[in-house]
N, C-alpha and C. Protein backbone atom coordinates (compact mmCIF):
# COMPACT_ATOMS: atom_id res chain seq x y z
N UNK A 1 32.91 11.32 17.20
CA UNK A 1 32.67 10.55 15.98
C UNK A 1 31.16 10.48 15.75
N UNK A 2 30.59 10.99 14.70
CA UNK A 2 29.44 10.81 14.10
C UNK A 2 28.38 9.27 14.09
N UNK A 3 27.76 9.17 13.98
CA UNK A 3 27.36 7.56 13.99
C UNK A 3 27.09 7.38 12.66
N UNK A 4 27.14 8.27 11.58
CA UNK A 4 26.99 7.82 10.02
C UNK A 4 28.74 7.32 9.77
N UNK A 5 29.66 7.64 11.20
CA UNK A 5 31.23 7.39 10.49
C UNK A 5 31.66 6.01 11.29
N UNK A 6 30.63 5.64 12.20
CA UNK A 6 30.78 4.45 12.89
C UNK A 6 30.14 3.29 12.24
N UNK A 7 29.82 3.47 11.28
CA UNK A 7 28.74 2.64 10.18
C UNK A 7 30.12 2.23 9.18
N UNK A 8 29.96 0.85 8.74
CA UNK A 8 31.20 0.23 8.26
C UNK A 8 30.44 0.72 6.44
N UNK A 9 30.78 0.76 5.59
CA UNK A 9 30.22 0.73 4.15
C UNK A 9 29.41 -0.57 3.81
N UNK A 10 29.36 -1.48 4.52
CA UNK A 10 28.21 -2.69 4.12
C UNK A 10 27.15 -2.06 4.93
N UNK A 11 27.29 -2.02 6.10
CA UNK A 11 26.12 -1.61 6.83
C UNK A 11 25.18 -0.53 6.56
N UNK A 12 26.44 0.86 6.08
CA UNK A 12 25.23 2.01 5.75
C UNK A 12 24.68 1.69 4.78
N UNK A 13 25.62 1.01 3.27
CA UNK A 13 24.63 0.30 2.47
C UNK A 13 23.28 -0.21 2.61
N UNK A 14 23.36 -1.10 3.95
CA UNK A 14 22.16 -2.09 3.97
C UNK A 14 21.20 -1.54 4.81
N UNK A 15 21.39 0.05 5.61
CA UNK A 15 20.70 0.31 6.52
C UNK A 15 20.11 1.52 5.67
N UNK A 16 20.68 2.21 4.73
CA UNK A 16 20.35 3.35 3.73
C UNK A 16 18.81 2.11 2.89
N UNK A 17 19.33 1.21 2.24
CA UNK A 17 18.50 0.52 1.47
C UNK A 17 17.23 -0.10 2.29
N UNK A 18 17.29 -0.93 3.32
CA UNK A 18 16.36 -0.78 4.23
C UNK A 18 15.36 0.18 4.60
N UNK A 19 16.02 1.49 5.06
CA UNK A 19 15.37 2.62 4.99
C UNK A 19 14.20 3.02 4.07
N UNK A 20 15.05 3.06 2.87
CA UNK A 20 14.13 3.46 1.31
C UNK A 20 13.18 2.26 1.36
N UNK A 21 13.48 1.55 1.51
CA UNK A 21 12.15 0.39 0.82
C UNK A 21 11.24 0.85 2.11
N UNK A 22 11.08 0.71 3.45
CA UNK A 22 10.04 0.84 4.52
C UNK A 22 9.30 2.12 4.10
N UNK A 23 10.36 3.28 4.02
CA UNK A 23 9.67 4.51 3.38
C UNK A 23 9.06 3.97 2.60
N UNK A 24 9.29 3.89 1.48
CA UNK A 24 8.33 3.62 0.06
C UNK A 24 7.49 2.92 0.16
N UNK A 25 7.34 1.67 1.21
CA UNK A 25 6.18 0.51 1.74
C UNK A 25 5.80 1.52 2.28
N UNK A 26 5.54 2.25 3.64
CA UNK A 26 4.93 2.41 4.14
C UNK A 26 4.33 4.04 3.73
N UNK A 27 4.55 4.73 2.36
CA UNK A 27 4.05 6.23 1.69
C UNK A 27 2.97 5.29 0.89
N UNK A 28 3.19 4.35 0.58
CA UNK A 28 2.29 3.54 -0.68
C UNK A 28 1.18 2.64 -0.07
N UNK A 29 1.27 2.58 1.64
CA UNK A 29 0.29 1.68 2.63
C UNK A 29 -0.76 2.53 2.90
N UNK A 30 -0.08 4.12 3.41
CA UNK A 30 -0.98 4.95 4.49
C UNK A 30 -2.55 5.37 4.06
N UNK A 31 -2.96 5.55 2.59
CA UNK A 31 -4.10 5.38 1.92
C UNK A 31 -5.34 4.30 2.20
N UNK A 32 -4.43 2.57 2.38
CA UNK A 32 -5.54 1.99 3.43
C UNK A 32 -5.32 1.80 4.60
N UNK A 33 -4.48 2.93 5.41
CA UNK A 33 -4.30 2.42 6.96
C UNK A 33 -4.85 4.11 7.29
N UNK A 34 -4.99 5.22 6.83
CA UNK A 34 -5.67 6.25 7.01
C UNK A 34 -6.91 6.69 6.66
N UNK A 35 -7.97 6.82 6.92
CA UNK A 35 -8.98 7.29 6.06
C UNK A 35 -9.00 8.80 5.87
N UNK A 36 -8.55 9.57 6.89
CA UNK A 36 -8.96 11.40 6.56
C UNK A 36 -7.91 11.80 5.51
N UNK A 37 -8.55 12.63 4.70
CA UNK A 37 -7.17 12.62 3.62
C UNK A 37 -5.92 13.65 4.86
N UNK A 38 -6.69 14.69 5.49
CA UNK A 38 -5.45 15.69 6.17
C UNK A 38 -4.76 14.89 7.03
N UNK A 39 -5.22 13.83 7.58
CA UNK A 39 -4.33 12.79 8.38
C UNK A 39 -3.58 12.20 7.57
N UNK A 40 -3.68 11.89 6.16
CA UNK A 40 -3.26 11.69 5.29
C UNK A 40 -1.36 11.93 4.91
N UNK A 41 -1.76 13.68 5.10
CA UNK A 41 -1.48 14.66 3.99
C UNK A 41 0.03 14.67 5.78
N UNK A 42 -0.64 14.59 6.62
CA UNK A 42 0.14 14.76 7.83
C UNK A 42 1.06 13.19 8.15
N UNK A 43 -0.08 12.21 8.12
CA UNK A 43 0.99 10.80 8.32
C UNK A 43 2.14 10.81 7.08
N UNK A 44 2.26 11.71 5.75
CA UNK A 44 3.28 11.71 4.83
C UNK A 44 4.27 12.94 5.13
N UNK A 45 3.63 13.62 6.05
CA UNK A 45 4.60 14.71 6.32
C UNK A 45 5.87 13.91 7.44
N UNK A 46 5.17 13.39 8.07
CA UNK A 46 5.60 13.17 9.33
C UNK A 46 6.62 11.62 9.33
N UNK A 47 6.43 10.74 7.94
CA UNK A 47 7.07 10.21 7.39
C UNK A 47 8.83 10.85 6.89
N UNK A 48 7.88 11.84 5.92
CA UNK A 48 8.85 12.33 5.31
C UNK A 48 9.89 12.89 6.54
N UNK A 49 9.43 13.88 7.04
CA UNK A 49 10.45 14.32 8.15
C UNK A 49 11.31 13.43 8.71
N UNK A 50 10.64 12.29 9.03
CA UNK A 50 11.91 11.25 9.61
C UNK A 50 12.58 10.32 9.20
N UNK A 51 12.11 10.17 7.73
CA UNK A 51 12.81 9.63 6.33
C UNK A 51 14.01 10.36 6.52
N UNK A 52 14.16 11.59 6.12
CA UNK A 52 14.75 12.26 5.37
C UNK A 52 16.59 12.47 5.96
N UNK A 53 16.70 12.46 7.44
CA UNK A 53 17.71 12.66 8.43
C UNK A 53 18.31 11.35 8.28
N UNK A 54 17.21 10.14 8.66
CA UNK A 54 18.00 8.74 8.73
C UNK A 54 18.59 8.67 7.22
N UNK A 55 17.88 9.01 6.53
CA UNK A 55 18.32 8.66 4.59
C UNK A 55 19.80 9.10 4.60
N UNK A 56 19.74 10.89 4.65
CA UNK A 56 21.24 11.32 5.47
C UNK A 56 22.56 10.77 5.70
N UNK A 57 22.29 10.21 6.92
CA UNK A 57 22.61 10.28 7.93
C UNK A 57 23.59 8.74 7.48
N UNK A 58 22.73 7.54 6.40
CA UNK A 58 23.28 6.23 6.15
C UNK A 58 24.13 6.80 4.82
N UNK A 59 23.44 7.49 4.13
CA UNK A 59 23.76 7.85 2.78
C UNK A 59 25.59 8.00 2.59
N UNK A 60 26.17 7.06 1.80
CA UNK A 60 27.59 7.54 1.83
C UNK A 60 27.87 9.14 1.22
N UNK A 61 29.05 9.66 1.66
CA UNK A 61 29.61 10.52 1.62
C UNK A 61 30.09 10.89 0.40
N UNK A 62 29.57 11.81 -0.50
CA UNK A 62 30.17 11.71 -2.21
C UNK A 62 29.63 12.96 -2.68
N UNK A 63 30.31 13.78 -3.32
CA UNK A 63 29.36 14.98 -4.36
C UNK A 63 28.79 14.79 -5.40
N UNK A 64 27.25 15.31 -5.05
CA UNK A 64 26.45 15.20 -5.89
C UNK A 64 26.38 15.76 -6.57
N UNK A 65 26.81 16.91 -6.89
CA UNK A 65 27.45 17.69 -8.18
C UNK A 65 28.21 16.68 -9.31
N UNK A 66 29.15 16.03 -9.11
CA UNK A 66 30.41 15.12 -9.81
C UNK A 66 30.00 14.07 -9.57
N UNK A 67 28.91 13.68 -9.01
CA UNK A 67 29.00 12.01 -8.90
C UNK A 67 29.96 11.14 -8.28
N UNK A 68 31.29 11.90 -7.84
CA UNK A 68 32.71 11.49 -7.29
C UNK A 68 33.31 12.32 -6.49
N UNK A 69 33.56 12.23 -5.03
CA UNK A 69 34.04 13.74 -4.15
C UNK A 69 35.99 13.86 -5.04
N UNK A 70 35.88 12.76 -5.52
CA UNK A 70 37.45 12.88 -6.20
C UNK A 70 37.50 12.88 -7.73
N UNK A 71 36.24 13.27 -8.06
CA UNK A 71 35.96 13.91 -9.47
C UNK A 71 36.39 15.41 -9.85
N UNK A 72 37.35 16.17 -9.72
CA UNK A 72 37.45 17.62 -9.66
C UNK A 72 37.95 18.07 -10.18
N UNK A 73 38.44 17.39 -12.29
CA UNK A 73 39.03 17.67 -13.50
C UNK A 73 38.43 18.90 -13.59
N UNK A 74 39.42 19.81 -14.18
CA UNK A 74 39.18 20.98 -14.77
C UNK A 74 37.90 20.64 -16.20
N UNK A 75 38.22 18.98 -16.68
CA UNK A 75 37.73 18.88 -18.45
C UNK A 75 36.13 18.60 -17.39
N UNK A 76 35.61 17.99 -15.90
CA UNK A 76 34.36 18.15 -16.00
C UNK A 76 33.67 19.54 -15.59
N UNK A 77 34.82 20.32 -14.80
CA UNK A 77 34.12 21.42 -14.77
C UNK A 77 33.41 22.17 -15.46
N UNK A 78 34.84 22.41 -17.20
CA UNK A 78 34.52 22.97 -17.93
C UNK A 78 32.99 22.49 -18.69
N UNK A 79 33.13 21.12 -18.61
CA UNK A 79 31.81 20.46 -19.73
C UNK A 79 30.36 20.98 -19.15
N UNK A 80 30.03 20.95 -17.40
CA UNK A 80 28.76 21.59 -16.77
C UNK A 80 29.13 23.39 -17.20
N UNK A 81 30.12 24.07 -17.25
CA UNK A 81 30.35 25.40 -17.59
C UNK A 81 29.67 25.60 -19.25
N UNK A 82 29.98 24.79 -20.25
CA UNK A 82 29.65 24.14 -21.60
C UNK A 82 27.64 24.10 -21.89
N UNK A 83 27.69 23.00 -20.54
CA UNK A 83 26.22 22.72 -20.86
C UNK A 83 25.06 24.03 -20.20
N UNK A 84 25.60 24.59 -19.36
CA UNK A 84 24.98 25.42 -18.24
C UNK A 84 24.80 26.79 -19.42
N UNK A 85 26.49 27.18 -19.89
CA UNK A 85 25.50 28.53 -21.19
C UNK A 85 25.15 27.84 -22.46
N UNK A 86 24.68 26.56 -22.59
CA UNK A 86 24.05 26.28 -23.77
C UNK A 86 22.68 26.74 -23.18
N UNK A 87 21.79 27.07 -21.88
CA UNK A 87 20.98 27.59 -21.47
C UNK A 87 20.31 28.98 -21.22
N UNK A 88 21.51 29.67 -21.99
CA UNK A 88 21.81 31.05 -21.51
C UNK A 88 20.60 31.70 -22.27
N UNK A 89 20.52 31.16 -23.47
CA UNK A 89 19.28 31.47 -24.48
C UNK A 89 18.28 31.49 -23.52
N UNK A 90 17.33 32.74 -23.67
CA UNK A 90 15.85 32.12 -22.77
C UNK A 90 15.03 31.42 -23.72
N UNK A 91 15.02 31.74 -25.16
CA UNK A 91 13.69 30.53 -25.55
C UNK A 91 14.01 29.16 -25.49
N UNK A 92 15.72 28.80 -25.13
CA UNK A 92 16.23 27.64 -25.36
C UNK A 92 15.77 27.16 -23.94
N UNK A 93 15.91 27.73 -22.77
CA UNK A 93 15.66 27.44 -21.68
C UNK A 93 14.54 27.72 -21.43
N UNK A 94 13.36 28.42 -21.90
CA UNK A 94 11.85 28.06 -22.10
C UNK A 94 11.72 26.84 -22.42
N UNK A 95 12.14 26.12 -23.57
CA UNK A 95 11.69 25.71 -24.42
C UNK A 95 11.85 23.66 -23.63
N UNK A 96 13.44 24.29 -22.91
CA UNK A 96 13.72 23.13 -21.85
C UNK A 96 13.04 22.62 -20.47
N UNK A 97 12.25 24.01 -19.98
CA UNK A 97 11.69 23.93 -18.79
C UNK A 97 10.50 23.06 -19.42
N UNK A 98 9.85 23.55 -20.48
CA UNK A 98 8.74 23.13 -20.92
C UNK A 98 8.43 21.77 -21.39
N UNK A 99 9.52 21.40 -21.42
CA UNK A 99 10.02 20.08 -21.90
C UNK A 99 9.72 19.09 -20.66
N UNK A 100 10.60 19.78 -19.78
CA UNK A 100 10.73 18.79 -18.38
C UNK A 100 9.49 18.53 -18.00
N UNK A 101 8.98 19.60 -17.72
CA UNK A 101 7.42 20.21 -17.18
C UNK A 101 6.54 18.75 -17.28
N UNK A 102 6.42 18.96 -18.79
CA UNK A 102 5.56 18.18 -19.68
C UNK A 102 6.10 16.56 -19.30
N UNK A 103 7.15 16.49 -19.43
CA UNK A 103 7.24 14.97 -18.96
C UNK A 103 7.14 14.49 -17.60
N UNK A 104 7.58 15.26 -17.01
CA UNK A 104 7.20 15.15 -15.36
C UNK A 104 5.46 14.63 -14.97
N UNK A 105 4.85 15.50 -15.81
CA UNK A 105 3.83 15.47 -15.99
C UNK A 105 2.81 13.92 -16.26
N UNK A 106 3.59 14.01 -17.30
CA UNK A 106 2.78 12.26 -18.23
C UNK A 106 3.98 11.32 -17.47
N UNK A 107 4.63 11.18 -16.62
CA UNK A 107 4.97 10.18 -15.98
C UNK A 107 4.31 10.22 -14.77
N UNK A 108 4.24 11.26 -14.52
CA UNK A 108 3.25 11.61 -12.47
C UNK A 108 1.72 10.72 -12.93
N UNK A 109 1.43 10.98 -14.24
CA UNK A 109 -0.21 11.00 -14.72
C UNK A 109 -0.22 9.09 -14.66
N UNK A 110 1.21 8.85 -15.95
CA UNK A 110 1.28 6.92 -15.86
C UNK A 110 1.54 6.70 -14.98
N UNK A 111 2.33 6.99 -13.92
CA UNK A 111 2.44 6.48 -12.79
C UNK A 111 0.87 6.03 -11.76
N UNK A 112 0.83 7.22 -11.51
CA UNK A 112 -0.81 7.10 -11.06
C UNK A 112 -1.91 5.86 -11.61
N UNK A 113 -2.19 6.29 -13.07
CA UNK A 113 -3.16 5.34 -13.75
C UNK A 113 -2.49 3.48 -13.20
N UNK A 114 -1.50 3.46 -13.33
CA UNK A 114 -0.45 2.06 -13.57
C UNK A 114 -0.93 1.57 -12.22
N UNK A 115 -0.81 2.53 -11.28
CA UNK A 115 -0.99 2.34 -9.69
C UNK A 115 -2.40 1.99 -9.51
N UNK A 116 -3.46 2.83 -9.90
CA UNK A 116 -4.67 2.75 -9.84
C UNK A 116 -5.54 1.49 -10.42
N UNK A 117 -4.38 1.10 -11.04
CA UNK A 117 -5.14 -0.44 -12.32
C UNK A 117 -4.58 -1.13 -11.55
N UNK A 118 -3.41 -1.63 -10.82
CA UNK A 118 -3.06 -2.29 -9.97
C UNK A 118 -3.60 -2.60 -8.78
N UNK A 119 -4.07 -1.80 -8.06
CA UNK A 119 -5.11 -1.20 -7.20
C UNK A 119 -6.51 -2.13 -7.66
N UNK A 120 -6.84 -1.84 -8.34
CA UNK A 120 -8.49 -2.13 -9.14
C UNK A 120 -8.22 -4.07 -8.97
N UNK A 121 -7.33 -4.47 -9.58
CA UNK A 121 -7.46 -5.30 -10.01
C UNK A 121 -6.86 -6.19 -8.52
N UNK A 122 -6.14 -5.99 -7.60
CA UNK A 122 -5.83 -6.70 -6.31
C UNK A 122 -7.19 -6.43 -5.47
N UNK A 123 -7.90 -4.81 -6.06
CA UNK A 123 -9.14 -5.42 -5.29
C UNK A 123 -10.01 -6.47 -5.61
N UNK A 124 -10.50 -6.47 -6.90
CA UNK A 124 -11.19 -7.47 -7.22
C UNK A 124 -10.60 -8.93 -6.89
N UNK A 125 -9.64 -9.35 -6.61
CA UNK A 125 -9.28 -10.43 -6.49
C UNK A 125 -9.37 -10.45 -4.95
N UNK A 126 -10.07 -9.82 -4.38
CA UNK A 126 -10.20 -9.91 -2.75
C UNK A 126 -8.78 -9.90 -1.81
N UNK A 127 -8.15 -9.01 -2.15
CA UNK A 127 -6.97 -8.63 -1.54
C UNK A 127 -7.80 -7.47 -0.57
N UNK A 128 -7.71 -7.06 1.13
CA UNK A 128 -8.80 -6.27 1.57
C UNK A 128 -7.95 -4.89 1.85
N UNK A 129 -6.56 -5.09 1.55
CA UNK A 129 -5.94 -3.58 1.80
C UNK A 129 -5.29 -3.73 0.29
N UNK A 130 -5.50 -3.72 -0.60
CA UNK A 130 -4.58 -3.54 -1.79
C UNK A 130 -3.04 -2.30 -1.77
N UNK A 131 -3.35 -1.83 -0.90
CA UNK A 131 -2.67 -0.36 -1.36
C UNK A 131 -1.25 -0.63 -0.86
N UNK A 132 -1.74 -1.75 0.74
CA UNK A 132 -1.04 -1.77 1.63
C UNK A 132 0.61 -3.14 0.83
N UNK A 133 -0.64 -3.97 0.22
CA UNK A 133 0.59 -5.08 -0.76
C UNK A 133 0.90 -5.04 -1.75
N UNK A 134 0.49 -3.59 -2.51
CA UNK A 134 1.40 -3.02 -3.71
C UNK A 134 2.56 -2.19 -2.90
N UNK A 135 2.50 -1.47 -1.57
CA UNK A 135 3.74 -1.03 -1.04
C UNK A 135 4.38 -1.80 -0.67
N UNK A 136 3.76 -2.88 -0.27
CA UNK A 136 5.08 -3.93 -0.11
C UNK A 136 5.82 -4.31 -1.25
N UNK A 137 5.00 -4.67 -2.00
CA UNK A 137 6.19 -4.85 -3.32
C UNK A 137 6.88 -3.98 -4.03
N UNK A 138 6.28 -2.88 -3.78
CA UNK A 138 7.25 -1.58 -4.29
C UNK A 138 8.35 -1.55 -3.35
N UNK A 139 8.14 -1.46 -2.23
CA UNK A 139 8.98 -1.03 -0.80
C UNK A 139 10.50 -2.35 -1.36
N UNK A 140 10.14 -3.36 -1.46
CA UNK A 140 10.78 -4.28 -1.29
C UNK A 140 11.48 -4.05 -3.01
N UNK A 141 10.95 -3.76 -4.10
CA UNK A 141 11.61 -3.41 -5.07
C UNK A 141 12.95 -2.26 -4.76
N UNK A 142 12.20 -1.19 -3.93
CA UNK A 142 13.12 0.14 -3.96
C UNK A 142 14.13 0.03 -3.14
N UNK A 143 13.97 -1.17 -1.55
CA UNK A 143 15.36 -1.23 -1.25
C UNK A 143 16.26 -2.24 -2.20
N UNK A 144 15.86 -3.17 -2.71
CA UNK A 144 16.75 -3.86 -3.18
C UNK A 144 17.82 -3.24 -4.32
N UNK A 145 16.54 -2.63 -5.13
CA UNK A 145 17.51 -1.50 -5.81
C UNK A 145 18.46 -0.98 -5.67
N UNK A 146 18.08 -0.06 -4.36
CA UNK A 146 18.82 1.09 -3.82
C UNK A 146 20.25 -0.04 -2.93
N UNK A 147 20.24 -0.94 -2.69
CA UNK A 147 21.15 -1.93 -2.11
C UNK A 147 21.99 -2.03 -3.70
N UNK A 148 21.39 -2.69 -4.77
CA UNK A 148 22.31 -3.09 -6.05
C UNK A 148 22.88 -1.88 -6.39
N UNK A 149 22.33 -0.41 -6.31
CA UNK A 149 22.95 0.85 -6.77
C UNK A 149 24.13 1.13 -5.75
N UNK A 150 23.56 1.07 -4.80
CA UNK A 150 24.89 1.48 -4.03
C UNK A 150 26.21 0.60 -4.01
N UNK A 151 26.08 -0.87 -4.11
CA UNK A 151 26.87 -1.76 -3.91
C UNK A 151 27.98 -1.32 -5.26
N UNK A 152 27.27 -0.33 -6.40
CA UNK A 152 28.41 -0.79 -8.03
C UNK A 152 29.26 0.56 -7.28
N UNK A 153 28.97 1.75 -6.50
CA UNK A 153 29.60 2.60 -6.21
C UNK A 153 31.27 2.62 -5.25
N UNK A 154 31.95 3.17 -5.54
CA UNK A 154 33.12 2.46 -4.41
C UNK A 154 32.95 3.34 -3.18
C-alpha cells in the first residue's frame, strides 16, 4: 500500500494544502534569507525538487485531462476533438500562441511590479526582511486556497 493510499481524503487535503502554502512562503522568503543570486537560483531548485514528489504524492487521484477520472462521455471527448481542430489553422494557432505569450507576459511583468511595491513599502515601514512577510502571507493565502479548492472536489 502506497502512503498517498494510507492518507484518509481530509488529511491529503490538509497535507497537499499545507505543502503549497510552505512552498510558496518559503520561494517568496529565499531572496532575504539568500544573498548569492546562484545560491539563489539553487535554494529554488532544490525547493522545487522536493515540492514537487510530496505535492504528488498528497494530491488526490483524478484526470487532469477531464477534470473527473469518471468523466469519459463520448459528448466531452468529442468537444476537446471540436476545440483542438479549431487550431488546425496555423495563423489561427499563431495568432493564439501569441495571444497567450503576450498575456503571460503582462501578468509575470504585474505580478512582479505589485510584488516589488509591496516590497518598497514594508520596507519603509521598517519591516527588516520584507520579502520574508509577504511570503508569509502569500504562503498562508495559497494553502488556504488550495484547502477551499480541494474541499468543493469529491
Amino acid at each position: 500500500m502506497s502512503q498517498s493510499a494510507a492518507l484518509d481524503p481530509r488529511s491529503r487535503r490538509l497535507a497537499g494544502a499545507l505543502t503549497t502554502g510552505v512552498v510558496v512562503a518559503a520561494w517568496e522568503a529565499l531572496p532575504d534569507l539568500v544573498s548569492s543570486r546562484n545560491r539563489l537560483i539553487g535554494a529554488r531548485a532544490a525547493l522545487a525538487a522536493t515540492a514537487v514528489p510530496v505535492l504528488v504524492a498528497v494530491a488526490p487521484s483524478r484526470s487532469l485531462a477531464f477534470g473527473n477520472a469518471a468523466d469519459t462521455s463520448h459528448d466531452r471527448h468529442r468537444e476537446l476533438a471540436e476545440s483542438a481542430s479549431a487550431l488546425a489553422d496555423p495563423k489561427l494557432a499563431g495568432l493564439a500562441a501569441a495571444g497567450v505569450v503576450t498575456v503571460m507576459v503582462i501578468q509575470t511583468l504585474a505580478e512582479s511590479r505589485g510584488k516589488q511595491a509591496v516590497v518598497r513599502r514594508l520596507r519603509a515601514s521598517g519591516v527588516s526582511r520584507p520579502r520574508a512577510l509577504l511570503g508569509l502571507g502569500l504562503g498562508t493565502l495559497a494553502a488556504v486556497a488550495t484547502y477551499l479548492d480541494e474541499t468543493k472536489r469529491p
